[in-house]
C-alpha atoms as a PDB file:
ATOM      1  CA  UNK A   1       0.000   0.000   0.000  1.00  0.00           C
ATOM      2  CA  UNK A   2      -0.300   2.313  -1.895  1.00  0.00           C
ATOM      3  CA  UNK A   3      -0.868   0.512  -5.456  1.00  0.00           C
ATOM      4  CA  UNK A   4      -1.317   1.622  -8.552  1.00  0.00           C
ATOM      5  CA  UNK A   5      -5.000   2.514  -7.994  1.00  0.00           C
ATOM      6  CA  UNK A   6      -4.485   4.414  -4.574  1.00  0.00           C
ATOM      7  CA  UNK A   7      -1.128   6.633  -6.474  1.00  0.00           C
ATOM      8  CA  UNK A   8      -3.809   7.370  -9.561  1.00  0.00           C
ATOM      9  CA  UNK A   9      -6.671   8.513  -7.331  1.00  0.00           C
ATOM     10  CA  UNK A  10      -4.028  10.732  -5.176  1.00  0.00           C
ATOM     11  CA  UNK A  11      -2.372  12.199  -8.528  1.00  0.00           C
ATOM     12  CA  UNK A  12      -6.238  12.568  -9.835  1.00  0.00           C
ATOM     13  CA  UNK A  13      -7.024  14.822  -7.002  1.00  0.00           C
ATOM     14  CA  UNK A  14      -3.946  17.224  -6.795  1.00  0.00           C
ATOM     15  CA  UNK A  15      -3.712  17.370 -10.710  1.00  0.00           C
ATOM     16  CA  UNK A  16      -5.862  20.390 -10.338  1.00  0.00           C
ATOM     17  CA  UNK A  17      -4.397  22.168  -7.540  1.00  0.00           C
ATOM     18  CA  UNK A  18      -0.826  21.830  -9.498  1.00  0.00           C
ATOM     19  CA  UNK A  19      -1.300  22.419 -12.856  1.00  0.00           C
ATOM     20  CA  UNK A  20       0.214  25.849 -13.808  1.00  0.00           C
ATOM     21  CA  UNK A  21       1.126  26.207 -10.355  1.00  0.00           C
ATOM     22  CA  UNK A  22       4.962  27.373  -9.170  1.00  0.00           C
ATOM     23  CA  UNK A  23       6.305  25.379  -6.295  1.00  0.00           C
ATOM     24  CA  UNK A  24       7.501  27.993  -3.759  1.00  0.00           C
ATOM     25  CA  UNK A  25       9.266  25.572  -1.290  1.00  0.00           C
ATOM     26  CA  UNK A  26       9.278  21.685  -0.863  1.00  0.00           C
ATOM     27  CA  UNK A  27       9.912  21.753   3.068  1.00  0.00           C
ATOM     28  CA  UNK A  28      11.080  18.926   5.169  1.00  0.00           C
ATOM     29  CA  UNK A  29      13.758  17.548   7.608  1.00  0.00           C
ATOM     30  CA  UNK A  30      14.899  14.512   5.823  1.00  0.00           C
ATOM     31  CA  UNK A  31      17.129  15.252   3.052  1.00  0.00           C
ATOM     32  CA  UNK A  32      18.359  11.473   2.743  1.00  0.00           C
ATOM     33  CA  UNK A  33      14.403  10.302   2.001  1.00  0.00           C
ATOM     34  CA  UNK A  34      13.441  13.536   0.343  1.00  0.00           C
ATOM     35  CA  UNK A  35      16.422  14.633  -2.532  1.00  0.00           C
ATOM     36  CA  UNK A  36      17.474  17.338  -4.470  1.00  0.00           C
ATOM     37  CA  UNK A  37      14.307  18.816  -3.493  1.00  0.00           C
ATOM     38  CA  UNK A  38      15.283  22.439  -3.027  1.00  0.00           C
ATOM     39  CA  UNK A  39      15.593  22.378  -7.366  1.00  0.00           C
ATOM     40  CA  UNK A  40      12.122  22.262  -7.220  1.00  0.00           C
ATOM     41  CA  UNK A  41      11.902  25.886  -5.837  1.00  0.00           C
ATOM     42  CA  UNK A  42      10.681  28.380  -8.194  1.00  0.00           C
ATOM     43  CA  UNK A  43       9.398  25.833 -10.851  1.00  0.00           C
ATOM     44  CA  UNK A  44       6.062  25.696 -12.452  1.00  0.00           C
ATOM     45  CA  UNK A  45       3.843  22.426 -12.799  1.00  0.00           C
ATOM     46  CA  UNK A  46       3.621  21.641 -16.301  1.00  0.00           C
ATOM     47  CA  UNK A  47       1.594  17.880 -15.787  1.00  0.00           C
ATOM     48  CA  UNK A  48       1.137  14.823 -13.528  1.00  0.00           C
ATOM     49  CA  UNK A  49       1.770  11.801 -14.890  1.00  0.00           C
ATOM     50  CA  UNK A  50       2.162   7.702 -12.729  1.00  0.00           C
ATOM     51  CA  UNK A  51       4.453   4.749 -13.531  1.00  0.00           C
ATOM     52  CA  UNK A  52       3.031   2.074 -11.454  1.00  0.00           C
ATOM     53  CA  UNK A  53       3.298   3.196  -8.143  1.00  0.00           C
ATOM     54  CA  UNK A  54       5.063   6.036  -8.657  1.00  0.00           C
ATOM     55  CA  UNK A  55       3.722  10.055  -9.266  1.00  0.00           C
ATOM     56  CA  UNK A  56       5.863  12.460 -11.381  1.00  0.00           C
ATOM     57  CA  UNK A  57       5.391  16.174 -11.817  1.00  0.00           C
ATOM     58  CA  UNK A  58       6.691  17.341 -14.687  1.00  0.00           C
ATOM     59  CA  UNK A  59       8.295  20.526 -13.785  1.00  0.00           C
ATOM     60  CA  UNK A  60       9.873  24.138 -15.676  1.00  0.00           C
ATOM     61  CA  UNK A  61      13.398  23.356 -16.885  1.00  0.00           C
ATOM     62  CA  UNK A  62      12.993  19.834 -17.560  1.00  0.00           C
ATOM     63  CA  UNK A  63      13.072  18.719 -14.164  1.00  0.00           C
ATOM     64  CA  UNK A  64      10.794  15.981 -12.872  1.00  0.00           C
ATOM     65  CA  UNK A  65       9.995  15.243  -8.973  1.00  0.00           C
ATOM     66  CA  UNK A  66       9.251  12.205  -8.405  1.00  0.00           C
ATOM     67  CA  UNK A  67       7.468  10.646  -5.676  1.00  0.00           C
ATOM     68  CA  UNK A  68       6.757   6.631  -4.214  1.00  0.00           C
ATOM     69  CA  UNK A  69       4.229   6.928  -1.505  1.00  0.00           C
ATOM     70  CA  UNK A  70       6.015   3.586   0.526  1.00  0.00           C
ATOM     71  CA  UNK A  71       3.702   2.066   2.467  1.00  0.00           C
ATOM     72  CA  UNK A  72       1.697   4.988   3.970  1.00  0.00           C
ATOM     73  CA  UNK A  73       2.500   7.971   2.147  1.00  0.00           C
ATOM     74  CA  UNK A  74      -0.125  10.101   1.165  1.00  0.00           C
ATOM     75  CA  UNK A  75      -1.942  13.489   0.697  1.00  0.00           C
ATOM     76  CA  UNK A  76      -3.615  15.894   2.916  1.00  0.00           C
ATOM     77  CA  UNK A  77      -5.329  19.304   2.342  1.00  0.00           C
ATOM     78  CA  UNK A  78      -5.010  20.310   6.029  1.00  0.00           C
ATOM     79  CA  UNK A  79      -2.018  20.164   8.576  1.00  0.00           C
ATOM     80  CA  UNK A  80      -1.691  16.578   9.643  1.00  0.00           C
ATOM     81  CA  UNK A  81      -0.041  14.668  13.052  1.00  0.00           C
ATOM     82  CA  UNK A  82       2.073  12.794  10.619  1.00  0.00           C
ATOM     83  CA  UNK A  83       3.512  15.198   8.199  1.00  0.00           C
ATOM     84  CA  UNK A  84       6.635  14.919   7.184  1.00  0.00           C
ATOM     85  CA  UNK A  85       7.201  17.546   4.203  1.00  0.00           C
ATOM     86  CA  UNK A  86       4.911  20.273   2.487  1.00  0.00           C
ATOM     87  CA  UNK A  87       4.402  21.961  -0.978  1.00  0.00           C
ATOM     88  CA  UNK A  88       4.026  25.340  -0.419  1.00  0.00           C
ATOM     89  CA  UNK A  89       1.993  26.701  -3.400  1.00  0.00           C
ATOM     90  CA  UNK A  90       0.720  30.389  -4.038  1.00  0.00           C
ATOM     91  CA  UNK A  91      -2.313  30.441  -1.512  1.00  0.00           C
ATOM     92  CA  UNK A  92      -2.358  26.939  -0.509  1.00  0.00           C
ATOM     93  CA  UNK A  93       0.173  24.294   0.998  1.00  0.00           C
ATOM     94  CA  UNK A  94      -0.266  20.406   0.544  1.00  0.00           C
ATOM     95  CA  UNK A  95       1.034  18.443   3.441  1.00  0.00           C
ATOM     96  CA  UNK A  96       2.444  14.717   2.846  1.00  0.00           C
ATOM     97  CA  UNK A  97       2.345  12.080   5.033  1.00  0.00           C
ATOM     98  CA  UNK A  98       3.749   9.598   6.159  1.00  0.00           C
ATOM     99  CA  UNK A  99       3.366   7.434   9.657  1.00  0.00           C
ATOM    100  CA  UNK A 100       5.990   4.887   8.881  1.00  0.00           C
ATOM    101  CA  UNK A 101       8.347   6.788   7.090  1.00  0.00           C
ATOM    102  CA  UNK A 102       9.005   4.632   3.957  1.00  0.00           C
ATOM    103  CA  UNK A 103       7.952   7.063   1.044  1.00  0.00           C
ATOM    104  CA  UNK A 104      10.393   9.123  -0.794  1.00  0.00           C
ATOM    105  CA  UNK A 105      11.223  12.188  -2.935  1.00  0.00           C
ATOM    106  CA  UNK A 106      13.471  13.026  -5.905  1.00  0.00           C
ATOM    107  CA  UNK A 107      14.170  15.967  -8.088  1.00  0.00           C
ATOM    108  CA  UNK A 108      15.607  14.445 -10.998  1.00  0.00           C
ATOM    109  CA  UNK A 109      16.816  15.579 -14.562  1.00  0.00           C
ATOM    110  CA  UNK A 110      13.464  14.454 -16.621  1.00  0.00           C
ATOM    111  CA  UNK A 111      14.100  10.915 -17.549  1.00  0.00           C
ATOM    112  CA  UNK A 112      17.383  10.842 -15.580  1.00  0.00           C
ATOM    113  CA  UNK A 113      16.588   7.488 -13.266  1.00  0.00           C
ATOM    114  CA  UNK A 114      19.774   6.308 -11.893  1.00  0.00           C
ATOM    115  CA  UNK A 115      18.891   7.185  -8.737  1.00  0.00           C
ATOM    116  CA  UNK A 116      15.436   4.993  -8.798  1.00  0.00           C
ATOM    117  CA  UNK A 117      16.789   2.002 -10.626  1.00  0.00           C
ATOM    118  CA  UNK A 118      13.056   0.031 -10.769  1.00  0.00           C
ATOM    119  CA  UNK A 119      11.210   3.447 -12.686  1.00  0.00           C
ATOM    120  CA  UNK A 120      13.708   2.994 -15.014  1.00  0.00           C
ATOM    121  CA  UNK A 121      13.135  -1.211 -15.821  1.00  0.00           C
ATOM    122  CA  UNK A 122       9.512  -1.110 -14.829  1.00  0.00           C
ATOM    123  CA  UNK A 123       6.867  -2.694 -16.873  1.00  0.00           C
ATOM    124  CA  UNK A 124       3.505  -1.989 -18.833  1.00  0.00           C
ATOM    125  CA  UNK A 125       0.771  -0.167 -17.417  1.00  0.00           C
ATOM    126  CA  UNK A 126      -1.932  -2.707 -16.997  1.00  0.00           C
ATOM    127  CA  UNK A 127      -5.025  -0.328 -18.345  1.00  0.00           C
ATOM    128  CA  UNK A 128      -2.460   0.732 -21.043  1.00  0.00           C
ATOM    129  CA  UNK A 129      -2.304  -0.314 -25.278  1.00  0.00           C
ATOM    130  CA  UNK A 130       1.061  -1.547 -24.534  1.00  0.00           C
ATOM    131  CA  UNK A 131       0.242  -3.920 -21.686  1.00  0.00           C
ATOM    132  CA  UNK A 132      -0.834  -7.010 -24.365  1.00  0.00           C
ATOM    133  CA  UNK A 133      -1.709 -10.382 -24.105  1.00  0.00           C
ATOM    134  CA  UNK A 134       1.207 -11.297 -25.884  1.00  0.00           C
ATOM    135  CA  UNK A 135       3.942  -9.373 -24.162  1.00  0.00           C
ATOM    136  CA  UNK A 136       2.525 -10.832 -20.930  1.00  0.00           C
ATOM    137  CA  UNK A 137       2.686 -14.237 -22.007  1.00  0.00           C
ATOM    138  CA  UNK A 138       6.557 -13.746 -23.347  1.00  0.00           C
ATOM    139  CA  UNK A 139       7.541 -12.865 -19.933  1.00  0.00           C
ATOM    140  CA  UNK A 140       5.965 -15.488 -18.062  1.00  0.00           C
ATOM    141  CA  UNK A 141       6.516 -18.261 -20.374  1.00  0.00           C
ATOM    142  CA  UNK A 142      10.417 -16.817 -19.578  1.00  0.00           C
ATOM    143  CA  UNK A 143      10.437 -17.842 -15.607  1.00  0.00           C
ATOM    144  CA  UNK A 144       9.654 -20.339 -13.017  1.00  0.00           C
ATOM    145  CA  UNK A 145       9.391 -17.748 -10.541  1.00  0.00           C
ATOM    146  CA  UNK A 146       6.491 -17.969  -8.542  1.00  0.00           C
ATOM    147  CA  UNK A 147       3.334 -15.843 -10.338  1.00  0.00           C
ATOM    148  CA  UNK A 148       2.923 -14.061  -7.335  1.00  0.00           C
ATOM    149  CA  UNK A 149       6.634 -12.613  -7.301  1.00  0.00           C
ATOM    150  CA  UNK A 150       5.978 -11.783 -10.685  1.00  0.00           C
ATOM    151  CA  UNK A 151       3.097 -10.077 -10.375  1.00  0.00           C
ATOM    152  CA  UNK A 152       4.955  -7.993  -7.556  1.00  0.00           C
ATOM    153  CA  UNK A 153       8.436  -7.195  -9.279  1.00  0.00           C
ATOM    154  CA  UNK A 154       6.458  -5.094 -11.575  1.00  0.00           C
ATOM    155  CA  UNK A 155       8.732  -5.570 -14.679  1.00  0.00           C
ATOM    156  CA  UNK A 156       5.793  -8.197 -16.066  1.00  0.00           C
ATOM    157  CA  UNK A 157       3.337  -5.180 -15.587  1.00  0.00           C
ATOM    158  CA  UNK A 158       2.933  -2.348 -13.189  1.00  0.00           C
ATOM    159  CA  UNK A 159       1.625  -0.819  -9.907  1.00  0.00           C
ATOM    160  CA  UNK A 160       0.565  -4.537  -9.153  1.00  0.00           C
ATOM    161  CA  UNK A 161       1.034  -4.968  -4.861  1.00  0.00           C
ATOM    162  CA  UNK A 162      -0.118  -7.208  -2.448  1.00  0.00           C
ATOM    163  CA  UNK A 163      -3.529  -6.369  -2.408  1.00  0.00           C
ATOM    164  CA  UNK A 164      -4.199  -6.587  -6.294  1.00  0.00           C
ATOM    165  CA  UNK A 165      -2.108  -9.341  -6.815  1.00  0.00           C
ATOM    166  CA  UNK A 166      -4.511 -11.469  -4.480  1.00  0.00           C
ATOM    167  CA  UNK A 167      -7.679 -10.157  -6.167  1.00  0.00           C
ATOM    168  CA  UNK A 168      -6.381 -10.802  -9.795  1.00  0.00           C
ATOM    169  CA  UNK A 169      -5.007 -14.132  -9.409  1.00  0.00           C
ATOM    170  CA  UNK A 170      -8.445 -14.885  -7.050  1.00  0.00           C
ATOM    171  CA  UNK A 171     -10.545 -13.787 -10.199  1.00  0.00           C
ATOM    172  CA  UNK A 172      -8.641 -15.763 -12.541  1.00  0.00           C
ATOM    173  CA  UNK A 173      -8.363 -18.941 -10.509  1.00  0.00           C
ATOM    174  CA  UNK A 174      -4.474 -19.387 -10.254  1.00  0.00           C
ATOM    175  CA  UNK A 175      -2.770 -20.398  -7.543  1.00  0.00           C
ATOM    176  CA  UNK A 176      -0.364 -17.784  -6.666  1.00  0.00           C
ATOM    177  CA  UNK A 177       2.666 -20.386  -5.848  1.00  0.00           C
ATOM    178  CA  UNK A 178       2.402 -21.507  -9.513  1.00  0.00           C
ATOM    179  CA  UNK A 179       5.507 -21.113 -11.875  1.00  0.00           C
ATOM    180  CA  UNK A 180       5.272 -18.358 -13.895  1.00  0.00           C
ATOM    181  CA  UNK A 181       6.096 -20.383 -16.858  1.00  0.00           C
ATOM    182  CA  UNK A 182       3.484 -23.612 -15.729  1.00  0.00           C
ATOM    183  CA  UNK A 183       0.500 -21.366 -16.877  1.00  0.00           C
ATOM    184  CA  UNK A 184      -1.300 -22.376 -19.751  1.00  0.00           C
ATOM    185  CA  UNK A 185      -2.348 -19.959 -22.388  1.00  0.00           C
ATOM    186  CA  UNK A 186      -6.201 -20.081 -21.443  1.00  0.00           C
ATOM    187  CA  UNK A 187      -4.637 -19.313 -17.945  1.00  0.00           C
ATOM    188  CA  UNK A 188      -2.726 -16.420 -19.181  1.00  0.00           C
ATOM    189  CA  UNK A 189      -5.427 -15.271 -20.662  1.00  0.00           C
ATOM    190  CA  UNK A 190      -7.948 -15.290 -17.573  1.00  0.00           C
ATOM    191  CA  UNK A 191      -5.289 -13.524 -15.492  1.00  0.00           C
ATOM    192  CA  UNK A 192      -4.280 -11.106 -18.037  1.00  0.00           C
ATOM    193  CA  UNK A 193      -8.244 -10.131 -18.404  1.00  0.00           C
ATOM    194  CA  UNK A 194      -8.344 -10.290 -14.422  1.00  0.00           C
ATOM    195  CA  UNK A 195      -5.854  -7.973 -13.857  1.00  0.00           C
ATOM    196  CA  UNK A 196      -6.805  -5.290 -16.065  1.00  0.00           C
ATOM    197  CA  UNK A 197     -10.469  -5.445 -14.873  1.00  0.00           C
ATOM    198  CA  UNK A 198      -9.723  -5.581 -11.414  1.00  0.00           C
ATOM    199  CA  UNK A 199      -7.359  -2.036 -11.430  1.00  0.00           C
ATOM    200  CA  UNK A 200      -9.817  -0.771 -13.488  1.00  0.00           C
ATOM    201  CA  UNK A 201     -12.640  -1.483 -11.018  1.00  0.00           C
ATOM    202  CA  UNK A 202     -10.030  -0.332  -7.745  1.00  0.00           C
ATOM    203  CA  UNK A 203      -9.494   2.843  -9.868  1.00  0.00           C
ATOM    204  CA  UNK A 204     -12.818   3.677 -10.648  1.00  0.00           C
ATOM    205  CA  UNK A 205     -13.404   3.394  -6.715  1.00  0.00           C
ATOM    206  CA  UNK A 206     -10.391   5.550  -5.761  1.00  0.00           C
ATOM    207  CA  UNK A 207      -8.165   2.243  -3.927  1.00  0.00           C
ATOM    208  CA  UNK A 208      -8.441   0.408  -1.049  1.00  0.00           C
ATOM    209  CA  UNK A 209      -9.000   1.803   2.580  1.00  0.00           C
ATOM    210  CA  UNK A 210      -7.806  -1.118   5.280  1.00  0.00           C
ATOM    211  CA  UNK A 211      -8.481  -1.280   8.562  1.00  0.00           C
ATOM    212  CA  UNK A 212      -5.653   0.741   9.590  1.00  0.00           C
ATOM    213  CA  UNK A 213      -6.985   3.254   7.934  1.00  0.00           C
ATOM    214  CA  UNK A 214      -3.365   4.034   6.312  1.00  0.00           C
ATOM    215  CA  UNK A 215      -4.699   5.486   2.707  1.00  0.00           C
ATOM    216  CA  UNK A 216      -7.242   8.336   2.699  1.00  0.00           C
ATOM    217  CA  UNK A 217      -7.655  10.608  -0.698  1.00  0.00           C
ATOM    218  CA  UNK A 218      -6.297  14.081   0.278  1.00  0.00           C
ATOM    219  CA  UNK A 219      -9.741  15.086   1.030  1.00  0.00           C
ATOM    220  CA  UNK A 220     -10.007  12.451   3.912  1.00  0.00           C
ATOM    221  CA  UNK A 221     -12.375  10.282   2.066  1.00  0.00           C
ATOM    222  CA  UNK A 222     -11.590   6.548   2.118  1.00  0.00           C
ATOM    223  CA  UNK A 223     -11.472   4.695  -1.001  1.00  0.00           C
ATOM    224  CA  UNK A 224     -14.453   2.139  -1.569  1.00  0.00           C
ATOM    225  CA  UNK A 225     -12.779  -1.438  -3.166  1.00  0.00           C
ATOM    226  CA  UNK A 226     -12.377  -2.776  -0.447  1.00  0.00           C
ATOM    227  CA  UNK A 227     -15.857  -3.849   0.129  1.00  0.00           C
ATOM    228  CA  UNK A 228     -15.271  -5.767  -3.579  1.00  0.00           C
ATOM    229  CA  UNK A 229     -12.095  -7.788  -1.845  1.00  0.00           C
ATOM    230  CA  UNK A 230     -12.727 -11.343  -2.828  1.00  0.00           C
ATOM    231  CA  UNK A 231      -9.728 -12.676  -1.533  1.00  0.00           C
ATOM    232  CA  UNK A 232      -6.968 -10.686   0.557  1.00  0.00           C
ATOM    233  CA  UNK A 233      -7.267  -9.755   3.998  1.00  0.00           C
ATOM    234  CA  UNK A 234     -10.470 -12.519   4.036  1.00  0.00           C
ATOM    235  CA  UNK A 235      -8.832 -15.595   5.857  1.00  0.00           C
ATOM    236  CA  UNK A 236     -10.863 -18.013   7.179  1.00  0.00           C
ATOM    237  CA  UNK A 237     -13.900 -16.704   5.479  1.00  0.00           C
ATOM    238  CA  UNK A 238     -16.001 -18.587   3.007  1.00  0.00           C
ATOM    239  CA  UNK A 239     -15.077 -17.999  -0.742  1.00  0.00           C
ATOM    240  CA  UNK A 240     -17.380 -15.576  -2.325  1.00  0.00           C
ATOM    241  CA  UNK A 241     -17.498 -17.602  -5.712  1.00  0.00           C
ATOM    242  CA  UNK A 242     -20.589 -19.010  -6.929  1.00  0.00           C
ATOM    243  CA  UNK A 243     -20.814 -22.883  -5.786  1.00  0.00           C
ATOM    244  CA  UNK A 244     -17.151 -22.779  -4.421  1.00  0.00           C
ATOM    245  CA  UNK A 245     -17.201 -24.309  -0.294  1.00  0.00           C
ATOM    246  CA  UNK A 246     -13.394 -23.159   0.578  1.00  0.00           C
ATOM    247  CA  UNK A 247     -12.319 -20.737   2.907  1.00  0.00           C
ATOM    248  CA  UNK A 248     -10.056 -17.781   2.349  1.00  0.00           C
ATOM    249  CA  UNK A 249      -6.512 -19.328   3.088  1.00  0.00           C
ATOM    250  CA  UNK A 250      -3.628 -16.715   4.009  1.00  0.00           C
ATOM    251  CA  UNK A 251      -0.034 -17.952   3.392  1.00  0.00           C
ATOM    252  CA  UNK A 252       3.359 -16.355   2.836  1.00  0.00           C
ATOM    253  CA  UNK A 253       4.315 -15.492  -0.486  1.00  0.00           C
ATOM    254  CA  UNK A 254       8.057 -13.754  -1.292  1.00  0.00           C
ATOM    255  CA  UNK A 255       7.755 -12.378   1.945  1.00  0.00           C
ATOM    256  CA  UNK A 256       4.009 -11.046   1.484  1.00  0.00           C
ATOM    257  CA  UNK A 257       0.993 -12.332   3.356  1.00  0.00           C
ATOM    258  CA  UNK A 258      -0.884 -14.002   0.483  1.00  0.00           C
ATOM    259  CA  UNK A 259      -4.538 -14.918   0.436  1.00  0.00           C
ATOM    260  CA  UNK A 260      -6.737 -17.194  -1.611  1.00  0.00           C
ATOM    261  CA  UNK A 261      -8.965 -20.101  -2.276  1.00  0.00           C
ATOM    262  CA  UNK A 262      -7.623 -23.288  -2.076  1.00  0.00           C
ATOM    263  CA  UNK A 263     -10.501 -25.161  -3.486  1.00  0.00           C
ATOM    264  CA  UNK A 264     -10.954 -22.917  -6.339  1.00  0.00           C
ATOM    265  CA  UNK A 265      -6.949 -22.108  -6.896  1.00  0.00           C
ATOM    266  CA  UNK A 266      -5.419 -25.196  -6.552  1.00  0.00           C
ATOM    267  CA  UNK A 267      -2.330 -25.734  -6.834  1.00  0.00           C
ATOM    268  CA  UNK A 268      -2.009 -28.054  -9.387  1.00  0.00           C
ATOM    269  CA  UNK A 269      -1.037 -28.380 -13.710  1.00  0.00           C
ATOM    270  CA  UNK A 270       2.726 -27.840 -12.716  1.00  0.00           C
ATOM    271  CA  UNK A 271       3.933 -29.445 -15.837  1.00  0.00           C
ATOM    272  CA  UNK A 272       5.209 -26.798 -18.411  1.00  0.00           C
ATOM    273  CA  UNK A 273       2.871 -25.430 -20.234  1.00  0.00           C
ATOM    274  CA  UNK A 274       3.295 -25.694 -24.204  1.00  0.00           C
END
């Protein structure tokens, strides 16, 4: 958290209040998490744009500042307990957040990535043209990683976390310790089609608000998808499909806590698929 459609419905939000707007000051205390900031000062706001989980601002003098919300970064339009910098506009500040301190900052060169070695190697946008069927089945036909590490490394698509990962491979009945390169085209096809309806759907509702309440839209507003969550953050609760009898399972995953249905994802077709 955030994913790809908690970032878009942030960026969405503050597009207007940037647009044509000079940054005054970026102000903070924590010049190793937040960099180069102070080029930002004096610079217009030409556009917004998102690479999986990250926002850029496209800024005067072909300078970019890029942000990656962590795990709890976000927006506010009012002073907040957990601020940690502010973008001090003409009339009106934003204040970003962040209660575990894992989001970060760059002012970069446009384009210039060295510093943030993944924006650079990242994938396709899942609601994108270039995010195809057959691009996606190249890459996983290419490794026996597990699908849900792929899904997370974000090279085989972007903005895909935890959260998303779950729901996709939920909808499209895969088991997410499968081999990458075990999946047969028809499932290929059911996940590709999964995942692009299912960050469609978590877009359209502005993201997921847990219980911890750690992603509000600047406005304060939760987001709404998570009442759609089929799978994560369900264990031990009955499987929402139609005529399935499991239970949400949650097991660990590359290090993530994973969750699905192990009546209806089974873990099984492990021979390589042709």
């Amino acid at each position: 958290m955030p994913e790809l459609p908690e970032v878009e419905t942030t960026r969405r939000i503050l597009e207007p209040y940037l647009l044509g707007q000079t940054i005054q000051k970026l102000s903070h205390s924590d010049p190793t998490r937040y960099r180069h900031t102070e080029l930002a000062h004096g610079r217009k706001v030409l556009g917004t744009t998102r690479r999986g989980k990250y926002m850029l601002w496209q800024l005067e003098g072909g300078l970019e500042a890029i942000i990656h919300l962590g795990m709890t970064g976000g927006f506010r339009f009012t002073p907040h307990t957990h601020t940690r910098l502010t973008v001090e506009l003409p009339g009106r500040t934003l204040y970003y957040t962040d209660p575990r301190r894992f989001g970060k900052w760059w002012v970069v060169e446009a384009g210039n990535y060295r510093e943030i070695d993944l924006l650079g190697r990242i994938g396709p946008e899942p609601l994108s043209q270039e995010f195809t069927l057959p691009q996606f089945q190249r890459v996983l036909a290419g490794t026996r990683r597990r699908i849900k590490e792929v899904l997370l490394g974000q090279e085989a698509v972007a903005g895909i976390g935890n959260i998303y990962a779950d729901e996709s491979l939920w909808q499209s009945r895969i088991h997410p310790e499968r081999p990458a390169n075990t999946l047969k085209p028809a499932e290929v096809k059911r996940l590709y089609k999964a995942i692009r309806d299912v960050m469609g759907r978590a877009v359209e509702a502005g993201g997921s608000t847990l219980s911890d309440n750690s992603y509000q839209q600047p406005t304060g507003e939760s987001g709404y998808f998570q009442f759609e969550h089929n799978a994560y953050g369900r264990p031990g609760q009955r499987c929402k499909r139609p005529g399935c009898t499991g239970k949400i399972a949650r097991i660990v995953v590359g290090g993530r806590g994973t969750h699905f249905c192990p009546n209806c994802q089974r873990l099984a077709g492990l021979s390589r698929a042709k």
